[in-house]
N, C-alpha and C. Protein backbone atom coordinates (compact mmCIF):
# COMPACT_ATOMS: atom_id res chain seq x y z
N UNK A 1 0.69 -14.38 -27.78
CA UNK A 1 0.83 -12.95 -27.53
C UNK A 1 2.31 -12.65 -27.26
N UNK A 2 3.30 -11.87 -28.12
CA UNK A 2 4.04 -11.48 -27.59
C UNK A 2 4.34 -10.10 -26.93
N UNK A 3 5.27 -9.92 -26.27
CA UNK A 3 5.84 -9.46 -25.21
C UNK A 3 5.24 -7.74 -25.55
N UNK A 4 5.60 -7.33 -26.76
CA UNK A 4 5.08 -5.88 -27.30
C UNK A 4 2.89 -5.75 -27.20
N UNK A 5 2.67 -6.97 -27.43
CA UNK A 5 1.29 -7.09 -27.14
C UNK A 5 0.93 -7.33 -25.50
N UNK A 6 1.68 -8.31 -25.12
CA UNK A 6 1.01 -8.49 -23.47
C UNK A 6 1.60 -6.86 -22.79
N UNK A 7 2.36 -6.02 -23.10
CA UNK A 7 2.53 -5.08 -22.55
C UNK A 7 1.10 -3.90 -23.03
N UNK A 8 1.00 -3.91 -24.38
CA UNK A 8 -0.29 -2.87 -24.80
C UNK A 8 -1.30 -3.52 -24.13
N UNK A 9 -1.49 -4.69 -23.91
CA UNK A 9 -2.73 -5.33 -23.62
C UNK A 9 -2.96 -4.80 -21.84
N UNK A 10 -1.88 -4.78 -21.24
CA UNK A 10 -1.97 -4.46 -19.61
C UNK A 10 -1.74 -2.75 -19.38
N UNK A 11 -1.31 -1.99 -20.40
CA UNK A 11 -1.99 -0.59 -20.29
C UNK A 11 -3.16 -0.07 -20.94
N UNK A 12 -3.59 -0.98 -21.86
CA UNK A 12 -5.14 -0.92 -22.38
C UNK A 12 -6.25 -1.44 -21.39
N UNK A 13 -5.91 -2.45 -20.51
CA UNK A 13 -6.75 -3.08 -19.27
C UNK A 13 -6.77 -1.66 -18.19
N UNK A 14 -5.57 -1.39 -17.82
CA UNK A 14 -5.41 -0.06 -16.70
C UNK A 14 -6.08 0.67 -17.13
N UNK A 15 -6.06 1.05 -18.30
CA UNK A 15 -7.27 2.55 -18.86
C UNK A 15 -8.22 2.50 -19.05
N UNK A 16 -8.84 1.06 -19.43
CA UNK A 16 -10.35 0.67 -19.34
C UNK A 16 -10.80 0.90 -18.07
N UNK A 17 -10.33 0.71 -16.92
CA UNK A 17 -10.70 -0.01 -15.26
C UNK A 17 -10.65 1.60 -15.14
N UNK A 18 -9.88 2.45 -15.14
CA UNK A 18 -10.07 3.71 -14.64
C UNK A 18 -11.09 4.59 -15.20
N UNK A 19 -11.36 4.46 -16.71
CA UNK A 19 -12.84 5.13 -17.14
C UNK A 19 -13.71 4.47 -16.62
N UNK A 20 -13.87 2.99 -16.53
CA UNK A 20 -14.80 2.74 -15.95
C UNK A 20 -15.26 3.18 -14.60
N UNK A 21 -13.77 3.09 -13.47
CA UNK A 21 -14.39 3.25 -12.54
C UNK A 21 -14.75 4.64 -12.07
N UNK A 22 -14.27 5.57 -12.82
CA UNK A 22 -14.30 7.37 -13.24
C UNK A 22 -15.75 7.62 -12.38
N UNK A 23 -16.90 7.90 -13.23
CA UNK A 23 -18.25 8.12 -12.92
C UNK A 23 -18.75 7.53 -11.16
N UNK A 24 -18.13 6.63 -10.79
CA UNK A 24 -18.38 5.55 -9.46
C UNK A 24 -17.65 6.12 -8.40
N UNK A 25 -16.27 6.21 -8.68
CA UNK A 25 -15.25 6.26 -7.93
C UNK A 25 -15.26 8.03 -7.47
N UNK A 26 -15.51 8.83 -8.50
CA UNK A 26 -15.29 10.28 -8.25
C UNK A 26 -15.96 11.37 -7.08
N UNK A 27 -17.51 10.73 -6.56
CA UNK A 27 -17.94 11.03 -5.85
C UNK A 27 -17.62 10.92 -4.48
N UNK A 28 -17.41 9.43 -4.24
CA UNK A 28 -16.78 9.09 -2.78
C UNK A 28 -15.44 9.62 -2.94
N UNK A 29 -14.45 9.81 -3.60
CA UNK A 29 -13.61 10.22 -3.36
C UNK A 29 -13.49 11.89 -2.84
N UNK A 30 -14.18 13.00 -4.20
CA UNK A 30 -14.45 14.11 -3.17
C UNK A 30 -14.95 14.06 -2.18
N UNK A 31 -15.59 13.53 -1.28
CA UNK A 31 -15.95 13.60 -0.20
C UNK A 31 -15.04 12.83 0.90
N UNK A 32 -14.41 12.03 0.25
CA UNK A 32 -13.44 11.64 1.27
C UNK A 32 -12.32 12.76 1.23
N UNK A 33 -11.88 13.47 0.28
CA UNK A 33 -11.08 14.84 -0.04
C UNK A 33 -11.20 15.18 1.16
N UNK A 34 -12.46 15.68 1.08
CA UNK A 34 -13.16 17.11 2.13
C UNK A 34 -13.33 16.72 3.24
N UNK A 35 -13.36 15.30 4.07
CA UNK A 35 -13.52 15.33 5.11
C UNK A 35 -11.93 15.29 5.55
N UNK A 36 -11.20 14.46 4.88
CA UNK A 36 -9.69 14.66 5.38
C UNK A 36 -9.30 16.47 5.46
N UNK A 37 -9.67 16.90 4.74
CA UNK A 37 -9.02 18.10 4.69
C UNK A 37 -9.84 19.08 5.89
N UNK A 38 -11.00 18.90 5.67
CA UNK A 38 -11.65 19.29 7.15
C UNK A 38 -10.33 19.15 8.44
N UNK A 39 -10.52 17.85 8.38
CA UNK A 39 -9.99 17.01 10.02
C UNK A 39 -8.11 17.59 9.98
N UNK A 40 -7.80 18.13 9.07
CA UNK A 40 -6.64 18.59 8.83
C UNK A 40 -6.48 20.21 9.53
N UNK A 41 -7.54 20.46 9.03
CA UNK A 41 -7.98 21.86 9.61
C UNK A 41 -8.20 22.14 11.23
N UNK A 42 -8.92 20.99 11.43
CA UNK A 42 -9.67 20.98 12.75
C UNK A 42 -8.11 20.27 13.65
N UNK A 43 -7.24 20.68 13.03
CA UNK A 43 -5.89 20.31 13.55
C UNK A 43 -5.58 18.78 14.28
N UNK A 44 -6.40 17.60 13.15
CA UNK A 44 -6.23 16.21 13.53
C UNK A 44 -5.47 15.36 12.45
N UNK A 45 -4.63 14.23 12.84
CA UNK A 45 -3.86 13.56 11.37
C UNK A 45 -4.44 12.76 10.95
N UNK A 46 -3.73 11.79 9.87
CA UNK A 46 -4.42 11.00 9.24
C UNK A 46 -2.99 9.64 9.31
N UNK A 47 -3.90 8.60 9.98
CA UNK A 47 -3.31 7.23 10.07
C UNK A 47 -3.67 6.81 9.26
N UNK A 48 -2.14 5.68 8.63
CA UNK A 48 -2.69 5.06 6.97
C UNK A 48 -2.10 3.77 7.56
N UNK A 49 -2.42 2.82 7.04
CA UNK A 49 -2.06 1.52 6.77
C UNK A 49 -2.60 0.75 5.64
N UNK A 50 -1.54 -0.47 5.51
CA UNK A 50 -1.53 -1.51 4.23
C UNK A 50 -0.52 -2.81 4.21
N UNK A 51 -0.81 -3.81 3.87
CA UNK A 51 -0.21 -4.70 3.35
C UNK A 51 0.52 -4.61 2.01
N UNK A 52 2.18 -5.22 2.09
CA UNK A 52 2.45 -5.67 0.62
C UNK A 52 2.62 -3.78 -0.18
N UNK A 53 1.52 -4.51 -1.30
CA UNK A 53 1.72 -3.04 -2.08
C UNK A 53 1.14 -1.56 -1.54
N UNK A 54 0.02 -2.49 -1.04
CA UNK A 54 -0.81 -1.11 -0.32
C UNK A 54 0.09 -0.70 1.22
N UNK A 55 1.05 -1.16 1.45
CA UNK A 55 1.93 -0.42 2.01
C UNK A 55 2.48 0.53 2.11
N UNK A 56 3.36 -0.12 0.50
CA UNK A 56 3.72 1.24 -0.13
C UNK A 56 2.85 2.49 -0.80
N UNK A 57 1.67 1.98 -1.11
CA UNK A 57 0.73 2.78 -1.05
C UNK A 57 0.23 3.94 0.09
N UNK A 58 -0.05 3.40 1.15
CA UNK A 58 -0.13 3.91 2.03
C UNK A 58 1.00 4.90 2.57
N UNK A 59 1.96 4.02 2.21
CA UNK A 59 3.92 5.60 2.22
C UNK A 59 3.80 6.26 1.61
N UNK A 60 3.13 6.00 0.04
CA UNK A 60 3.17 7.26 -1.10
C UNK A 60 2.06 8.31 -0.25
N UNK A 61 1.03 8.10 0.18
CA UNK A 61 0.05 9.23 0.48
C UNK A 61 0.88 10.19 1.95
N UNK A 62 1.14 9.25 2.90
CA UNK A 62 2.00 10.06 3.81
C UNK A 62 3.06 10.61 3.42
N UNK A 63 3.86 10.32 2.43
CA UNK A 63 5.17 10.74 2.08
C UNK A 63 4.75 12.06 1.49
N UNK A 64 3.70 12.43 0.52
CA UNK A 64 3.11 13.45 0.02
C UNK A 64 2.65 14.05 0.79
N UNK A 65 2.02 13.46 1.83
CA UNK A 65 1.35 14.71 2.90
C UNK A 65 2.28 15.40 3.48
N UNK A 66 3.24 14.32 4.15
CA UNK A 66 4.14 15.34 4.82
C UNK A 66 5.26 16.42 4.69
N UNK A 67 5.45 15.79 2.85
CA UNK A 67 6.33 16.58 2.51
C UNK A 67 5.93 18.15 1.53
N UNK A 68 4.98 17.27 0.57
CA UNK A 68 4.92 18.38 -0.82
C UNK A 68 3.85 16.90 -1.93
N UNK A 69 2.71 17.45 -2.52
CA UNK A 69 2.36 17.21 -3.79
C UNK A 69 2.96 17.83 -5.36
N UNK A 70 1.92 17.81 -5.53
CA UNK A 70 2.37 18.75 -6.67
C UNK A 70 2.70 20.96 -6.41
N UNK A 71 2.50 21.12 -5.36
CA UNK A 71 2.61 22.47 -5.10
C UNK A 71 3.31 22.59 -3.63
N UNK A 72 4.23 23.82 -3.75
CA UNK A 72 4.69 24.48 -2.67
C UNK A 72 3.68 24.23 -1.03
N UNK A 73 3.78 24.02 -0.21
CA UNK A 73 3.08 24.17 1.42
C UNK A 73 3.92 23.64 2.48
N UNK A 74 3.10 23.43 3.67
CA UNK A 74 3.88 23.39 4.40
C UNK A 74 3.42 22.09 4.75
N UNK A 75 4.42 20.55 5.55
CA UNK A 75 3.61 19.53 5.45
C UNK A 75 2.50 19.70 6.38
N UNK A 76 1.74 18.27 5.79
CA UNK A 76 0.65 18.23 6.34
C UNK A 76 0.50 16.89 7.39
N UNK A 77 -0.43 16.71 8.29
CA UNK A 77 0.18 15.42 9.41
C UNK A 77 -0.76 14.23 9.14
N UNK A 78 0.10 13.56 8.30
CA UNK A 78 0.23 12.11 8.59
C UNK A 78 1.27 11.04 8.74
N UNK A 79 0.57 9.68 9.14
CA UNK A 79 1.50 8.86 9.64
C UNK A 79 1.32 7.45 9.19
N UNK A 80 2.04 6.61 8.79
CA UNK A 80 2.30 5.96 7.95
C UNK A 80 2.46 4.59 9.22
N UNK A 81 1.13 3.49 9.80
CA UNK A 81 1.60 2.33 10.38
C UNK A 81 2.39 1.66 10.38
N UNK A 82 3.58 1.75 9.14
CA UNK A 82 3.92 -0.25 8.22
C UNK A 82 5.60 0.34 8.29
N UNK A 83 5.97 1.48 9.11
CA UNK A 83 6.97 1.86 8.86
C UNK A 83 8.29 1.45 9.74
N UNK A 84 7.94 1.25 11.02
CA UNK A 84 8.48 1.19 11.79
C UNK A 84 9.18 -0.49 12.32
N UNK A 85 9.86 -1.12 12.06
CA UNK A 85 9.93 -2.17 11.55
C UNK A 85 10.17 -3.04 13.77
N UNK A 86 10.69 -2.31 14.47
CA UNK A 86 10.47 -2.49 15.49
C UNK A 86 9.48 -2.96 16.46
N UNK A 87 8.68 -1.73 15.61
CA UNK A 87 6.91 -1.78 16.60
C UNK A 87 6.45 -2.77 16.14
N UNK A 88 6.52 -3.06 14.26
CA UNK A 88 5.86 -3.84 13.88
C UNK A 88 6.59 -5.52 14.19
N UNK A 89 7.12 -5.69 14.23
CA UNK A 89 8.31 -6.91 14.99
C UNK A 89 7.90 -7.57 16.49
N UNK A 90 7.62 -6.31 17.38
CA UNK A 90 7.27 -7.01 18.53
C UNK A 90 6.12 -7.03 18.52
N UNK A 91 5.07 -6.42 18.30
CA UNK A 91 3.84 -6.62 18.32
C UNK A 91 3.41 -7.92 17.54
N UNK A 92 4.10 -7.87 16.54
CA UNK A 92 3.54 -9.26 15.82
C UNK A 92 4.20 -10.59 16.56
N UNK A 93 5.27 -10.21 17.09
CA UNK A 93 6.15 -11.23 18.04
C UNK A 93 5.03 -11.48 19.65
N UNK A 94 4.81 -10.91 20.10
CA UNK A 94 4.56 -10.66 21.37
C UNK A 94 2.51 -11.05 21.60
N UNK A 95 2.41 -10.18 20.74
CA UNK A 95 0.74 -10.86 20.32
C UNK A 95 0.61 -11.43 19.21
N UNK A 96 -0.11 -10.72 18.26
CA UNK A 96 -0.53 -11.39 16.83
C UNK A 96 -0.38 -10.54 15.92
N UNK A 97 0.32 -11.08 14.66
CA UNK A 97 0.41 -9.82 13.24
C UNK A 97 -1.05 -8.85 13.16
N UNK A 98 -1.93 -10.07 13.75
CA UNK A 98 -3.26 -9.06 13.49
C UNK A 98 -3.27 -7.75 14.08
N UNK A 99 -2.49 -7.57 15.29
CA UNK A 99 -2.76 -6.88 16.10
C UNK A 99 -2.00 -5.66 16.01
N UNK A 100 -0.94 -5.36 14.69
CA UNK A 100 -0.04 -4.89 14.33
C UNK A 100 -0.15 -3.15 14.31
N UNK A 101 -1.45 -3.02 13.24
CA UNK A 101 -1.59 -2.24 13.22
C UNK A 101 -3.03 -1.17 14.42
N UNK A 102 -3.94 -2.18 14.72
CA UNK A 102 -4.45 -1.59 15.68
C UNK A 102 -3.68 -1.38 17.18
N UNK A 103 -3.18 -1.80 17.36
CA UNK A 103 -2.39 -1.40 18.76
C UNK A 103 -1.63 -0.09 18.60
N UNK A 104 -1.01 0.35 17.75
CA UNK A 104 -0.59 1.52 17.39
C UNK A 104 -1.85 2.82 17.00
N UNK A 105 -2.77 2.29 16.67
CA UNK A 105 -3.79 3.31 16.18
C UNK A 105 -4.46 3.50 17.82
N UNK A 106 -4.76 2.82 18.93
CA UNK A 106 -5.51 2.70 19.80
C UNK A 106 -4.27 3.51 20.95
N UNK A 107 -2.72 3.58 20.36
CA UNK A 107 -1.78 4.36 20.98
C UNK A 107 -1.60 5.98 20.41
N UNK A 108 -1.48 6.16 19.21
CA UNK A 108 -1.57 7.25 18.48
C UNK A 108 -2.83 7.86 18.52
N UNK A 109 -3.91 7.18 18.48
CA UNK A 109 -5.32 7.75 17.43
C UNK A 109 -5.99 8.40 18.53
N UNK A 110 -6.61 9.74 18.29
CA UNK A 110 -7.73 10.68 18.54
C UNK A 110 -8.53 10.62 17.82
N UNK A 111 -9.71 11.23 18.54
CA UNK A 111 -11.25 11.72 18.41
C UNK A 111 -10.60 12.57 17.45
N UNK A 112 -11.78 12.08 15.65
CA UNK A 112 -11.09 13.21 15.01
C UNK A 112 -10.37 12.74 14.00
N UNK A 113 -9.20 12.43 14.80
CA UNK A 113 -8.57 11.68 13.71
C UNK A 113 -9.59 10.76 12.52
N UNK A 114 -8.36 10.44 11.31
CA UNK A 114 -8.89 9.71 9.97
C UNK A 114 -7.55 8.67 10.32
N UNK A 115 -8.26 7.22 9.64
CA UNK A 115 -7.46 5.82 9.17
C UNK A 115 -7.78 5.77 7.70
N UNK A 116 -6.86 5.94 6.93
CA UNK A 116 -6.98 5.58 5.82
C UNK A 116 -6.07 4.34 5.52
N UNK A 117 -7.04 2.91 5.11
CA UNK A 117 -7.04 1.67 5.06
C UNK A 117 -6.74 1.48 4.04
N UNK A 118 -5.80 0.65 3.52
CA UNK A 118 -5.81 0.33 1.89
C UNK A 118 -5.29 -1.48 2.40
N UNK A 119 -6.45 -2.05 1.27
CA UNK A 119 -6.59 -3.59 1.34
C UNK A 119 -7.21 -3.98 -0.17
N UNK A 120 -6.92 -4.45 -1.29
CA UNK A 120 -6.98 -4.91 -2.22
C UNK A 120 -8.71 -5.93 -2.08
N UNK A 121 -8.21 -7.08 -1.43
CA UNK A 121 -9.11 -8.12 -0.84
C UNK A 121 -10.63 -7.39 0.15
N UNK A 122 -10.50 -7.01 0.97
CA UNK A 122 -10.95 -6.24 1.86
C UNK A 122 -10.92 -7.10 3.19
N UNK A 123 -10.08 -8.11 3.06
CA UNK A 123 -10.13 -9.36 4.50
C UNK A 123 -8.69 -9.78 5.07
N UNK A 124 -7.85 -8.66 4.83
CA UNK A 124 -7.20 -8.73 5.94
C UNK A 124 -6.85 -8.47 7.69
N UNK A 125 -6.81 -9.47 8.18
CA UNK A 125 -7.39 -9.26 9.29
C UNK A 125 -6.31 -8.09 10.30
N UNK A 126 -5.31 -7.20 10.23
CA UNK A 126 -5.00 -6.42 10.47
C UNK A 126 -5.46 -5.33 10.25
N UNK A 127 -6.00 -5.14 8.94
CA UNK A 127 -6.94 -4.29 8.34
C UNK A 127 -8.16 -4.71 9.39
N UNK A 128 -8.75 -5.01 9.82
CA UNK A 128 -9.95 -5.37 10.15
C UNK A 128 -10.01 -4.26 11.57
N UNK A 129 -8.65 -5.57 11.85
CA UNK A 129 -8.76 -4.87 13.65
C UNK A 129 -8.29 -3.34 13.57
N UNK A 130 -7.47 -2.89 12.56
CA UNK A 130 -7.34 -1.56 12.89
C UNK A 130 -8.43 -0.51 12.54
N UNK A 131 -9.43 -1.22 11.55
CA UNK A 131 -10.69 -0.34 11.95
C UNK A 131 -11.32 0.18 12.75
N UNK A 132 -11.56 -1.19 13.53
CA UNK A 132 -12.00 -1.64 14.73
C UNK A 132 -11.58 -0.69 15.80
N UNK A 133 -10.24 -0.63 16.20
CA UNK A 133 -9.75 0.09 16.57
C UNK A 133 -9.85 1.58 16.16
N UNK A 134 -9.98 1.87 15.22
CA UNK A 134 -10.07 3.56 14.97
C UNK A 134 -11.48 3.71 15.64
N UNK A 135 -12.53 3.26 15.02
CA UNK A 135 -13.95 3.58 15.48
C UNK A 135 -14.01 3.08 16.81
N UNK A 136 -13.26 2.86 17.77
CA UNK A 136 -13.39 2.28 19.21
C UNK A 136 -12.44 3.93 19.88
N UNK A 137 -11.36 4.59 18.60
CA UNK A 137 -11.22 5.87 19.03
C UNK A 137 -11.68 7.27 19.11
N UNK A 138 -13.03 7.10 18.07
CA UNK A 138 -13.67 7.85 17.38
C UNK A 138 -12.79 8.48 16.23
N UNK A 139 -12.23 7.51 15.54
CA UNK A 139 -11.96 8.11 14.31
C UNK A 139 -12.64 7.96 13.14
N UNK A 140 -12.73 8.69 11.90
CA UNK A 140 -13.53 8.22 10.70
C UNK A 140 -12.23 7.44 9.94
N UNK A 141 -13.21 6.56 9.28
CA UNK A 141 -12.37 5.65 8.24
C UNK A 141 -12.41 5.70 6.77
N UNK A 142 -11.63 5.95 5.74
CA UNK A 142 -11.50 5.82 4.52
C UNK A 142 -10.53 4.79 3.88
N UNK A 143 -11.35 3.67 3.44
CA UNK A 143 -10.95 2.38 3.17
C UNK A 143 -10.92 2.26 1.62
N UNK A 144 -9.52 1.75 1.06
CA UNK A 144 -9.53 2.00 0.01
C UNK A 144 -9.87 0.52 -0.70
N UNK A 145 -10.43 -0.46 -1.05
CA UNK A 145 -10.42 -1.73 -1.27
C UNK A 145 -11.01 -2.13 -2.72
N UNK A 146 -11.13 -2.92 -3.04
CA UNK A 146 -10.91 -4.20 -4.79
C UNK A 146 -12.22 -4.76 -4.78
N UNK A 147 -12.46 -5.95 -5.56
CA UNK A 147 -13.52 -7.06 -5.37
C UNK A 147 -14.26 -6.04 -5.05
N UNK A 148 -14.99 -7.65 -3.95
CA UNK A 148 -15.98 -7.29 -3.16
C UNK A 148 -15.96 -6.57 -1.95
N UNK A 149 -15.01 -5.94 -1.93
CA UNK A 149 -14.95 -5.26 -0.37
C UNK A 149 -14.79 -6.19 0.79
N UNK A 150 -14.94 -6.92 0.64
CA UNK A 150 -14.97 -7.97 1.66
C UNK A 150 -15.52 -7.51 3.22
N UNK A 151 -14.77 -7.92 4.65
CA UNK A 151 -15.38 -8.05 5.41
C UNK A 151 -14.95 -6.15 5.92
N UNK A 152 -14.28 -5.57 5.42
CA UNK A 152 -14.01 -4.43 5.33
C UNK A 152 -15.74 -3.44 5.22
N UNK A 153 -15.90 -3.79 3.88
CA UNK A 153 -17.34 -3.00 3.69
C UNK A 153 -18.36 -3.25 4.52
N UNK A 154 -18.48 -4.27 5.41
CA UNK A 154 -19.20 -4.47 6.21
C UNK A 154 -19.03 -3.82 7.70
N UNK A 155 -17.81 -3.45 7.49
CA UNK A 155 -17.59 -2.38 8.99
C UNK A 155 -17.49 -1.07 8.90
N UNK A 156 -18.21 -0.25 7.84
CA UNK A 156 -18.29 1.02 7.33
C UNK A 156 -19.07 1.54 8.41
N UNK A 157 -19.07 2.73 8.85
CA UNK A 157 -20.02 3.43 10.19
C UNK A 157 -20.38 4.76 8.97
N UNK A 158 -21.74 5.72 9.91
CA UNK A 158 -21.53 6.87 9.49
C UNK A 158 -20.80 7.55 9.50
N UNK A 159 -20.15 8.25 8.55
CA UNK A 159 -19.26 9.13 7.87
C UNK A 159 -17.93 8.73 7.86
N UNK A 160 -17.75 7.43 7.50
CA UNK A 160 -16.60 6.60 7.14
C UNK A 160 -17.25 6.32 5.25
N UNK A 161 -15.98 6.32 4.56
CA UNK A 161 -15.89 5.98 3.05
C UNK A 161 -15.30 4.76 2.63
N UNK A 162 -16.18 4.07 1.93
CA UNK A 162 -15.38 2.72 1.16
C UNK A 162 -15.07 3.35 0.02
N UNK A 163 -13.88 3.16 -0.62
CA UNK A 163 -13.79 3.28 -2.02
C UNK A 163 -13.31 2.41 -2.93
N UNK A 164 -14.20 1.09 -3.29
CA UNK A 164 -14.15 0.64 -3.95
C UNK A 164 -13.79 0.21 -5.35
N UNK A 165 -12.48 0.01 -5.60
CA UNK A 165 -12.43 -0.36 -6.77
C UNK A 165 -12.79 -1.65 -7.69
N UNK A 166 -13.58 -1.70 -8.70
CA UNK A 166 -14.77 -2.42 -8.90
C UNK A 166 -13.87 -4.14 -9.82
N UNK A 167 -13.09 -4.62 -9.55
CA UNK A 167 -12.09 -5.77 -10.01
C UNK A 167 -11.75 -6.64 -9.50
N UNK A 168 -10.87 -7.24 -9.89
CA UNK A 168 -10.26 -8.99 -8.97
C UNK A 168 -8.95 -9.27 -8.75
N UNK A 169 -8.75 -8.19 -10.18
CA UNK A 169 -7.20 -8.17 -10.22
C UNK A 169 -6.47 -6.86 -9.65
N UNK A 170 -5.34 -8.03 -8.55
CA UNK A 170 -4.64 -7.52 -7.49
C UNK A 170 -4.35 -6.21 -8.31
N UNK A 171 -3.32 -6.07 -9.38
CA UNK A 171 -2.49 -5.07 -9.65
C UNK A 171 -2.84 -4.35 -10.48
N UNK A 172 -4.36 -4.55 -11.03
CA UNK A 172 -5.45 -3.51 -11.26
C UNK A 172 -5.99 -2.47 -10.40
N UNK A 173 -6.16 -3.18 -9.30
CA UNK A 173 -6.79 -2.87 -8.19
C UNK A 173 -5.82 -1.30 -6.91
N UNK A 174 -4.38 -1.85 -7.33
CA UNK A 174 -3.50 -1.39 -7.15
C UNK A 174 -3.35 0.15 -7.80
N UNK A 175 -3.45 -0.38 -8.48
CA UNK A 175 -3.02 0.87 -10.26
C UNK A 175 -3.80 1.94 -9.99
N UNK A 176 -5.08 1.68 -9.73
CA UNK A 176 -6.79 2.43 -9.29
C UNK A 176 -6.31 3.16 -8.11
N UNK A 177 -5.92 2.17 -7.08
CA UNK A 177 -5.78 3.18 -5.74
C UNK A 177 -4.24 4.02 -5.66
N UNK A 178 -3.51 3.99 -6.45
CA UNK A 178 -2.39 5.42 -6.43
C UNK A 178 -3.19 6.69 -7.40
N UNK A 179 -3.45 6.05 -8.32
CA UNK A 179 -4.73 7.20 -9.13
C UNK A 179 -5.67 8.21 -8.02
N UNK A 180 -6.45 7.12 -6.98
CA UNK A 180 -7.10 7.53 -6.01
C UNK A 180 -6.39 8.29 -5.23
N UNK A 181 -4.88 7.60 -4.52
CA UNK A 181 -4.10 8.60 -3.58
C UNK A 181 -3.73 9.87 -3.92
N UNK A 182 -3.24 9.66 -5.35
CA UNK A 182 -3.22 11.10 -6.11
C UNK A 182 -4.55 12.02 -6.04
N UNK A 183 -5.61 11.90 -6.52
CA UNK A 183 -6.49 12.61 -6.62
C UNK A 183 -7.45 13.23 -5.69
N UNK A 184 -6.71 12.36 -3.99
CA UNK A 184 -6.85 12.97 -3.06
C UNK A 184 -6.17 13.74 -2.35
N UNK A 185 -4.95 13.36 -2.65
CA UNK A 185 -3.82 14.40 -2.25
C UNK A 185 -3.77 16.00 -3.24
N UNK A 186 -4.39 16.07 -4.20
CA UNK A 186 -5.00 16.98 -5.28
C UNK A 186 -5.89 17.55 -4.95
N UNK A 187 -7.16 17.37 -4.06
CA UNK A 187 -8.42 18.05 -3.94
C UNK A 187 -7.89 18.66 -2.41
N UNK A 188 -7.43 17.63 -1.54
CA UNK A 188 -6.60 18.20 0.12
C UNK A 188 -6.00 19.89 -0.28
N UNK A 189 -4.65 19.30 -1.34
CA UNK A 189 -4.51 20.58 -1.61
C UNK A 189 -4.82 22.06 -1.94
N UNK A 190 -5.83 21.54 -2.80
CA UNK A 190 -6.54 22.24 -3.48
C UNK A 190 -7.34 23.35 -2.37
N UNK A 191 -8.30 22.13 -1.58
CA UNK A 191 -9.69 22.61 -0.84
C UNK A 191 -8.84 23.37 0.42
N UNK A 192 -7.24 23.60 0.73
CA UNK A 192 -6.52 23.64 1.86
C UNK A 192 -5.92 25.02 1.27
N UNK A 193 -5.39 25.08 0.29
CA UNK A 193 -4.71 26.49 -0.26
C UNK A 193 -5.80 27.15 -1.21
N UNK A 194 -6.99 26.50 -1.86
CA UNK A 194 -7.44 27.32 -2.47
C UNK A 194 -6.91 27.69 -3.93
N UNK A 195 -6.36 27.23 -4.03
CA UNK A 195 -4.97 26.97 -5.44
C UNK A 195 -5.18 25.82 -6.57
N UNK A 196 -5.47 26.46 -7.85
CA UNK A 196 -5.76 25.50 -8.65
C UNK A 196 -4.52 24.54 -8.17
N UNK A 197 -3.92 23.60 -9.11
CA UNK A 197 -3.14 22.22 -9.21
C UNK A 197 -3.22 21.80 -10.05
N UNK A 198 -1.86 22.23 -11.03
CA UNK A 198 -1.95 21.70 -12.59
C UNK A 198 -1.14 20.74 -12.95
């Protein structure tokens, strides 16, 4: 395979995985829309965290909230765990990396509040505990995860969302959830101004 083929071949894979996961994926996602945008309303933010790519994943959705999507507003409040290179330094110094991101959510997080989780695997154990931690604040959770969901899908409560993307591969899996961040940062807008979004 050369180089002009392994490239068609890995945007022909990305476009398969997203029709496929189209019909699956579209439901939990409006509804994860609408409850963020609810809890936005009801004047509460939205905590994100991630490892690695879903880091930056997790920056792209806050960076959009707080600034601007695709349309004019005013930002919207969220906050981004993986940013702060301090907090995240001593906490992982002082206790355990695990503990990285829940110790900050159990400092920040309200009744109300949303964690939106992004984990490829679904078993990272920072990811874990900061669930843990949200639903120990009464927050709802929207977990964005790959595979099998791993030990993630198993800590889903009522009116918390898995959104599963249905693969193995990391940077498939990846590809799916900025599609996802987009298309929630699209309906927020939307269901918040009332304003198509073209």
């Amino acid at each position: 395979m050369n180089s002009i083929e392994r490239i068609r071949h890995c945007f022909l894979e990305s476009i398969r995985l997203k029709e496929e996961s189209l019909d699956i994926l579209a439901p939990l996602i409006a509804d994860a829309a609408a409850t963020m945008a609810e809890a936005i309303l009801q004047e509460h933010k939205i905590l994100c965290c991630g490892n690695g790519g879903s880091a930056a994943d997790a920056q792209r959705f806050s960076s959009e909230m707080l600034n601007r999507f695709e349309m004019e507003r005013p930002g919207l409040p969220a906050i981004t765990l993986t940013t702060d290179s301090s907090t995240l330094t001593s906490i992982a110094n002082d206790y355990q990396f695990a503990d990285i991101f829940s110790k900050q959510i159990r400092a920040l997080g309200q009744p109300g509040d949303i964690l939106l989780a992004l984990t490829s695997s679904g078993e990272s154990h920072n990811i874990i505990h900061a669930i843990d931690a949200a639903h120990d604040r009464d927050m709802k959770v929207i977990a964005l995860t790959g595979r099998e969901g791993g030990q993630v899908a198993y800590l889903m409560q009522n009116g918390d969302f898995e959104i599963r993307v249905p693969h193995w591969t990391t940077s498939r899996i990846h590809e799916v959830h900025i599609m996802i961040i987009h298309a929630l940062c699209d309906l927020i807008d939307h269901q918040l101004l009332g304003q198509e979004v073209s």
